[in-house]
Protein backbone atom coordinates (compact mmCIF):
# COMPACT_ATOMS: atom_id res chain seq x y z
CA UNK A 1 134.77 86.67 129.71
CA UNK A 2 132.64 88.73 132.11
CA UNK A 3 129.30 88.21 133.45
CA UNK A 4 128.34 91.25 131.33
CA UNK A 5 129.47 89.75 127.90
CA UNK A 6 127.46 86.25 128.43
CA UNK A 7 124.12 86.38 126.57
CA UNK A 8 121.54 84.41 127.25
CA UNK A 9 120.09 82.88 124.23
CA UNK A 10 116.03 84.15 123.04
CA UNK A 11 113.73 81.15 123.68
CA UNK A 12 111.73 80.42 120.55
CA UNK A 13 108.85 82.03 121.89
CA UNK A 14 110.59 85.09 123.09
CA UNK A 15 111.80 85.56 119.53
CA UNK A 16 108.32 85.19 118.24
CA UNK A 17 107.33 88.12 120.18
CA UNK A 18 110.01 90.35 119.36
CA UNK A 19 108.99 89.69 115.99
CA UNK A 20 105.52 90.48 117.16
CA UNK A 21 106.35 93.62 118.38
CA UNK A 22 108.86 94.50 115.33
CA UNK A 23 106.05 95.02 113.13
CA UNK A 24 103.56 96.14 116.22
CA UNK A 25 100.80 93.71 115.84
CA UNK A 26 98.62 95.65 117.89
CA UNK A 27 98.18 98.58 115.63
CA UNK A 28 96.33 96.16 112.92
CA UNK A 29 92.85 97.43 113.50
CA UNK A 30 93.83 100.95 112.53
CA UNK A 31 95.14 99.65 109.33
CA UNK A 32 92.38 97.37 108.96
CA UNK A 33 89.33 99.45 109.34
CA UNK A 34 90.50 101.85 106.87
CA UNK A 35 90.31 98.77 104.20
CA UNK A 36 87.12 97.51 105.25
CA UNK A 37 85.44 101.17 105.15
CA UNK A 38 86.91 100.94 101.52
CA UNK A 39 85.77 98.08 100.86
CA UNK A 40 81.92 99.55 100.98
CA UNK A 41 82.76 100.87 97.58
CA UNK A 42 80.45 99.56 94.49
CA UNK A 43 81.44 96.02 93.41
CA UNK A 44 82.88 95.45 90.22
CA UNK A 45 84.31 91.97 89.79
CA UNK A 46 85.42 90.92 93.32
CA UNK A 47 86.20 87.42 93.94
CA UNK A 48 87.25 85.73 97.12
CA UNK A 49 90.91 86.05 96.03
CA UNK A 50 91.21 89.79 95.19
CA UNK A 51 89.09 90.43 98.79
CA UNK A 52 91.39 88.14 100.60
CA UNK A 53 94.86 90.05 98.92
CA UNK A 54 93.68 93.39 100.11
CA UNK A 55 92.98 92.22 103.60
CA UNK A 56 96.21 91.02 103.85
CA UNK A 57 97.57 94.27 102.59
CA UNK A 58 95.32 96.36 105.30
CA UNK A 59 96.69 93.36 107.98
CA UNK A 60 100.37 93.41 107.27
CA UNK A 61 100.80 96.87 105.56
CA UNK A 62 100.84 99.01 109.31
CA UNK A 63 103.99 96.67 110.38
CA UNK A 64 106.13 97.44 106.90
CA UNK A 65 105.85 101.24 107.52
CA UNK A 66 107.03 100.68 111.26
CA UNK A 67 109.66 98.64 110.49
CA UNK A 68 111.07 101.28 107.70
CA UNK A 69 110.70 103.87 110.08
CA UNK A 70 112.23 101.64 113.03
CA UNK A 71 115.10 101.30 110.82
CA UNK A 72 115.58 105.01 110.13
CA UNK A 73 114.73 106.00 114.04
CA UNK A 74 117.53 103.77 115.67
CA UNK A 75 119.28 106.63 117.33
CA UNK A 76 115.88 107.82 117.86
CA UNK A 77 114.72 104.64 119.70
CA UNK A 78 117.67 104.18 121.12
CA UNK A 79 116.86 107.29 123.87
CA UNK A 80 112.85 106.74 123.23
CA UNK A 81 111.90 103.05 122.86
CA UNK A 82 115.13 101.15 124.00
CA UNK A 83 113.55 97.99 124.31
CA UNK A 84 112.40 97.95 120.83
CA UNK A 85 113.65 94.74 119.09
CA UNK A 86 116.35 96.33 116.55
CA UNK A 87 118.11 98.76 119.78
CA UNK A 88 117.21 96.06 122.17
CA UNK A 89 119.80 93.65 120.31
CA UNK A 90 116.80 91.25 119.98
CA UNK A 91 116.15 91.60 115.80
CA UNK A 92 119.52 92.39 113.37
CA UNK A 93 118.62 95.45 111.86
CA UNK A 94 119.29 94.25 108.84
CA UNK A 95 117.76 90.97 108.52
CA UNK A 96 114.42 92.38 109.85
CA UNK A 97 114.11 95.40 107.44
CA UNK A 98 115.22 92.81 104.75
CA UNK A 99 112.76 90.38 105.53
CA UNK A 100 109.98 92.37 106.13
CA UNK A 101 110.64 93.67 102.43
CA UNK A 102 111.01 90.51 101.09
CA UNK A 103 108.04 89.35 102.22
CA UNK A 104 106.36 92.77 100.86
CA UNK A 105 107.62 92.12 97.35
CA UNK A 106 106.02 88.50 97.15
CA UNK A 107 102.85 90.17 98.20
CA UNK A 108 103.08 92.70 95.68
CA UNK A 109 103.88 89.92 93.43
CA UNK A 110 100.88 88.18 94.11
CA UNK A 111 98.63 91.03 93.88
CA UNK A 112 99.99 91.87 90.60
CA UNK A 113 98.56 88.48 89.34
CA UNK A 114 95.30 88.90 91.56
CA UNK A 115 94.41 92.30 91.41
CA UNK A 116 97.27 94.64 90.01
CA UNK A 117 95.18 98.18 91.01
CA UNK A 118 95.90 96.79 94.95
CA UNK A 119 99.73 95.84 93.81
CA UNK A 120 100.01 99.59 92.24
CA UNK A 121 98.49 101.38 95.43
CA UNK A 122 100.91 99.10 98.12
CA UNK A 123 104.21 100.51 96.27
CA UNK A 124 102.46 103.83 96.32
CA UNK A 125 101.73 103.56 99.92
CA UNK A 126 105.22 102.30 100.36
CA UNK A 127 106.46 105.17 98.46
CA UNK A 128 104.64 107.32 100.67
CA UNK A 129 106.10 106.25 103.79
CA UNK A 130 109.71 106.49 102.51
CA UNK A 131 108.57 110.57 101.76
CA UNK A 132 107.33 110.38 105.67
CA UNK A 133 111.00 109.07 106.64
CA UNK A 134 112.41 112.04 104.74
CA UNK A 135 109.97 114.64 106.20
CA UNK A 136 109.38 113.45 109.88
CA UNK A 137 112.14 116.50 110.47
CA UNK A 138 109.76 119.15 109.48
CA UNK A 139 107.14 120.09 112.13
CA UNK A 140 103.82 118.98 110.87
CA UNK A 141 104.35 118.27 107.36
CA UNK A 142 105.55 114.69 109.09
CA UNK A 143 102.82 113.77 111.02
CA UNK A 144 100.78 114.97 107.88
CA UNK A 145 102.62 112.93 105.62
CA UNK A 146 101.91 110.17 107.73
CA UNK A 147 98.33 110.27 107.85
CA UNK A 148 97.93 110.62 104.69
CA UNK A 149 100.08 107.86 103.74
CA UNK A 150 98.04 105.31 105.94
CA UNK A 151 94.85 106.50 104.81
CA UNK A 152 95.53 104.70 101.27
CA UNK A 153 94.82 101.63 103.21
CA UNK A 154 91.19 102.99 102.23
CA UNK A 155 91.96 102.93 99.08
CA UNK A 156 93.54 99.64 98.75
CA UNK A 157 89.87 98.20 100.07
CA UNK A 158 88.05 99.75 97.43
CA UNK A 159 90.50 98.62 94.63
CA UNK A 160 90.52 95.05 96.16
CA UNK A 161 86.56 94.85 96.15
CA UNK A 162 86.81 96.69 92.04
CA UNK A 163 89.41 94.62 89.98
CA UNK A 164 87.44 95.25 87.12
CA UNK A 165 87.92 98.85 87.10
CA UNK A 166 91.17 100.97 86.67
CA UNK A 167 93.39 101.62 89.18
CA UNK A 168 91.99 105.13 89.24
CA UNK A 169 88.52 104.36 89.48
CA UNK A 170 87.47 105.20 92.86
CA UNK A 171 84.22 106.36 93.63
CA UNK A 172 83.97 109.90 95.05
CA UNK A 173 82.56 108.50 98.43
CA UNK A 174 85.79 106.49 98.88
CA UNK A 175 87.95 109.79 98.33
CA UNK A 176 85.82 111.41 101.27
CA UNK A 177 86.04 108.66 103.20
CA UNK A 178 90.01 108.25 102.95
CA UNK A 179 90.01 112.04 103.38
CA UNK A 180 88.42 111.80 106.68
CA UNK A 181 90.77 108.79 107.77
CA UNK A 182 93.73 111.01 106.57
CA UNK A 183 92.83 113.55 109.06
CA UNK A 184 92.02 111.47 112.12
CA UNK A 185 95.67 109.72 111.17
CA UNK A 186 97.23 113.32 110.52
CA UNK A 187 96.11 114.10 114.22
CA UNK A 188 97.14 109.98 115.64
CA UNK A 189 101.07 110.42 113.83
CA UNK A 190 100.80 113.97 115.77
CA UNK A 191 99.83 112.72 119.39
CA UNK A 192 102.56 109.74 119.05
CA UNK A 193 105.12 112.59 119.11
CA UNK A 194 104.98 113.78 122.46
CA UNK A 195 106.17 110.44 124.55
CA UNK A 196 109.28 110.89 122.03
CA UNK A 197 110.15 114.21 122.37
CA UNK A 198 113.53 113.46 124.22
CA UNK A 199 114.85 110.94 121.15
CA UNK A 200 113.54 113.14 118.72
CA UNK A 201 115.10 115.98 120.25
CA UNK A 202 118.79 114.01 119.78
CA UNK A 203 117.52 112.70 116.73
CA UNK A 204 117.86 116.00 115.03
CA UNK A 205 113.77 115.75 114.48
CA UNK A 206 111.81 118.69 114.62
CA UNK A 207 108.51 117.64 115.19
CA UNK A 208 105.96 119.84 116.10
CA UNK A 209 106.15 119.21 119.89
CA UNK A 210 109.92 119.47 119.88
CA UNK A 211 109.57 122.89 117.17
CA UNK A 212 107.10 124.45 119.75
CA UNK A 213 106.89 123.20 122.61
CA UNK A 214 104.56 120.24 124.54
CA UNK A 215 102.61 122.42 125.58
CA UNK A 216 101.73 124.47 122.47
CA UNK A 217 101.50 121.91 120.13
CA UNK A 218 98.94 119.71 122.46
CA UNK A 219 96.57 122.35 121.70
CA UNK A 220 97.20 122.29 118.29
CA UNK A 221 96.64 118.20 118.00
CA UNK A 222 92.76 119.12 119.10
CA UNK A 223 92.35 120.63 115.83
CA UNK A 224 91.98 116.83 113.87
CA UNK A 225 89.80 115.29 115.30
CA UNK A 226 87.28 117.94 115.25
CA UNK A 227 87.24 118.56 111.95
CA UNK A 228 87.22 114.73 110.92
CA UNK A 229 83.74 114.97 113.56
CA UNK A 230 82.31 117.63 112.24
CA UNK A 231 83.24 116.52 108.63
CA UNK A 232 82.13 113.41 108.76
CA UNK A 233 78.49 114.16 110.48
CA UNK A 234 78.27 117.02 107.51
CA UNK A 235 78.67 113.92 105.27
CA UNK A 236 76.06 112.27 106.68
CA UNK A 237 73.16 114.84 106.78
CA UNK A 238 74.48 115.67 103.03
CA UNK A 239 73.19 112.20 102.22
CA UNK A 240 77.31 110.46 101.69
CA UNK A 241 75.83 106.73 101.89
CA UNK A 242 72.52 104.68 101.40
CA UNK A 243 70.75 106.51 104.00
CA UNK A 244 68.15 105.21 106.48
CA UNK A 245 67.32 104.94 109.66
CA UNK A 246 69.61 101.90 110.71
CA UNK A 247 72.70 103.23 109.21
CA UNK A 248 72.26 106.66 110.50
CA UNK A 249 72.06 105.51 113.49
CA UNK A 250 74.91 102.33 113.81
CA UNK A 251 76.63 105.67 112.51
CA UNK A 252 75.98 107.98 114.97
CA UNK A 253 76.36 105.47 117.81
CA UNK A 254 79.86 104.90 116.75
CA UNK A 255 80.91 108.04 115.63
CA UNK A 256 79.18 109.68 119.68
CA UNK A 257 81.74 106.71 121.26
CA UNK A 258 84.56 107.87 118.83
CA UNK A 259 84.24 111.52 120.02
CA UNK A 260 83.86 110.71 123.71
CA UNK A 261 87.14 108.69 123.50
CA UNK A 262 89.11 111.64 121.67
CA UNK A 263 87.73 114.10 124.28
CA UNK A 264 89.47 111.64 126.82
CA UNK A 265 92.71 111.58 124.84
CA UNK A 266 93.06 115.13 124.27
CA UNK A 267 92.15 115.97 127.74
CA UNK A 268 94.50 114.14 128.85
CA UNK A 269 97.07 115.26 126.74
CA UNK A 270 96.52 119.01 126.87
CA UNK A 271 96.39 118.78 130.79
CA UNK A 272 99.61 117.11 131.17
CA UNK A 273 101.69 116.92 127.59
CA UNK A 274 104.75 115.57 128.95
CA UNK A 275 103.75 113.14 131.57
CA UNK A 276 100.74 111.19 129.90
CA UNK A 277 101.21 111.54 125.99
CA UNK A 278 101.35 107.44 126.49
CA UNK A 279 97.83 107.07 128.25
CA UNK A 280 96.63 109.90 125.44
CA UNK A 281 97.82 107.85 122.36
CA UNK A 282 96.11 104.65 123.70
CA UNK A 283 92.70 106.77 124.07
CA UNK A 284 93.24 108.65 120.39
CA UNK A 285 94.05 104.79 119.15
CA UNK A 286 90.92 103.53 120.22
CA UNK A 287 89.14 106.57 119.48
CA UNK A 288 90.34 106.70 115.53
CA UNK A 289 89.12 103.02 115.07
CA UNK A 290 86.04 103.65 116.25
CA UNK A 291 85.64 106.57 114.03
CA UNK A 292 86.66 104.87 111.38
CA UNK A 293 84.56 102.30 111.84
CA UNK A 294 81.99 104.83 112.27
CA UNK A 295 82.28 105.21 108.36
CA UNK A 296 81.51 101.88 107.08
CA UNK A 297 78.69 101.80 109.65
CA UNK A 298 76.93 104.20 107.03
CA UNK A 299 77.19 101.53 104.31
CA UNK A 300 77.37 98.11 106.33
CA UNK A 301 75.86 98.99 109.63
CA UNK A 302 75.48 95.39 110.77
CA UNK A 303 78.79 94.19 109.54
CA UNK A 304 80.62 97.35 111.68
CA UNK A 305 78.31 97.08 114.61
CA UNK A 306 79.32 93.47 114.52
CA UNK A 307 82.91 94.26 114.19
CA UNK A 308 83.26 96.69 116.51
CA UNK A 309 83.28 94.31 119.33
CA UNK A 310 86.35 92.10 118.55
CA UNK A 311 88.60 94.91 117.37
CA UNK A 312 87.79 96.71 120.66
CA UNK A 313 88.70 93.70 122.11
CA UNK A 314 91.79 93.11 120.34
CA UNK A 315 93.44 96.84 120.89
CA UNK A 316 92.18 96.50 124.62
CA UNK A 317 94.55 93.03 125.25
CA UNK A 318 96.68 93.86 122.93
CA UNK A 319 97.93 97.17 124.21
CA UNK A 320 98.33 96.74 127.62
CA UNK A 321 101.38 94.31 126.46
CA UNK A 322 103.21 98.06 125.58
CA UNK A 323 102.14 99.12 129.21
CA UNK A 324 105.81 98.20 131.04
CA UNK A 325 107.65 100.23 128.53
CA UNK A 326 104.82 103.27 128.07
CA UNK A 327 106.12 102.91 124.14
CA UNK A 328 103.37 102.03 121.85
């Protein structure tokens, strides 16, 4: 037997972090601010129980969609992110895409008993990413498909905090709001692209920054984020929330930070496409959770203010674990 062929077996702590990193932990507060902002909605029956079964959904349901698209991406990753646990060797395949489901059923289980409206929107939202896996090929309708996918975690907040309604119920505020988070995502699935232009490239994916170009389709990324700003700060004058001083305000501080952060991102991005799409998806990461959180701010300003600090906190540790490999 050669050196070469002699593995070393994973410490029990090294296999907790590949795990970790399977279902990228560090992407929770995207999920999760989308489901609190939801959860501003009108009450309507919410107990501790159906509250606690949608946070878990807006916790856990970023890491299913990864994994499902980790699976699909192998020869993807393989060129891209080659440390990722299923091409690294480190996490079967297999076991983890089973697992991951497994556990997602017995969620869905439980929310069917809790608070079916939640249990119908996580298959649709799992649904949703299987039609992303099947379109990530296309330039833009991908990234697109994407966004809009994650922005049901919205959605699933609002039905968690209204078990007493249908699962169609939704106030119109909570469709504008998850319409602004579906943009800001559309533009976040688009500016993940460009570090994995190369894979994609092998991978037979036509994305927009393989279909046109780094270059060209940087420019084109600006375009989401400016129209969730302006959107949402439209919404605001037009009276979308309580109103009031103190909201307007927790608002506008949030949603000024959020802006300064994308200009940073796409700065960096359009200035140098194919060297620093990395340092420009950390930026645009930071910079959609604070606009997100921007949102609730209109409804819960104290609660978001509040908030604000530990997620910040949380993405800032969190994602400088991704810094060796430049692969978020």
């Amino acid at each position: 037997m050669s050196v070469s062929q002699i593995q070393t077996p994973l410490r029990p702590q090294d296999r907790a972090v590949a795990w970790a990193r399977m279902w990228r932990f560090h992407f929770v507060p995207l999920s999760l601010s989308a489901g609190l902002v939801g959860m501003t909605a009108p009450r309507a029956g919410a107990t501790a129980a159906t509250i606690a079964i949608g946070l878990l959904f807006c916790v856990f349901g970023y890491g299913v969609g990864v994994v499902i698209n980790d699976w699909f991406d192998r020869k993807a990753d393989a060129v891209n992110a080659p440390d990722r646990p299923f091409v690294a060797g480190l996490i079967n395949p297999h076991v983890g895409l089973g697992l991951t489901l497994a556990l997602s059923t017995a969620l869905l289980v439980v929310a069917v008993i809790v608070a079916p409206a939640v249990a119908i929107w996580g298959v649709i939202a799992i649904a949703g990413h299987l039609v992303y896996t099947w379109t990530k090929g296309i330039p833009m309708l991908g990234n697109i498909a994407n966004g809009v996918d994650m922005s049901l975690f919205t959605v699933l907040g609002a039905v968690a905090v209204r078990p007493d309604r249908g699962w169609l119920d939704i106030p119109a505020v909570t469709w504008f709001q998850t319409a602004l988070v579906a943009v800001v995502l559309c533009g976040f699935c688009l500016v993940g692209y460009f570090k994995d232009i190369e894979g994609d490239r092998v991978a037979g994916y036509r994305t927009l920054p393989v279909a046109l170009g780094a270059r060209s389709a940087s420019r084109v990324a600006v375009v989401f984020p400016v129209i969730a700003l302006v959107a949402a700060a439209a919404g605001a004058v037009a009276g979308v929330g309580p109103g009031g001083i103190y909201p307007t305000t927790a608002f506008g501080i949030l949603l000024s930070v959020s802006a300064l952060a994308f200009a940073q991102s796409l700065l960096t991005l359009v200035r140098a496409p194919e060297t620093r799409a990395y340092e420009a998806l950390l930026w645009f990461t930071k910079a959609t959770t604070l606009f997100v959180l921007s949102l609730g701010a209109l409804h819960e300003p104290t609660f978001f203010l509040i908030g604000t600090i530990p997620m910040m906190l949380y993405l800032e540790f969190t994602l400088r674990a991704t810094r060796s490999s430049r692969q978020a």
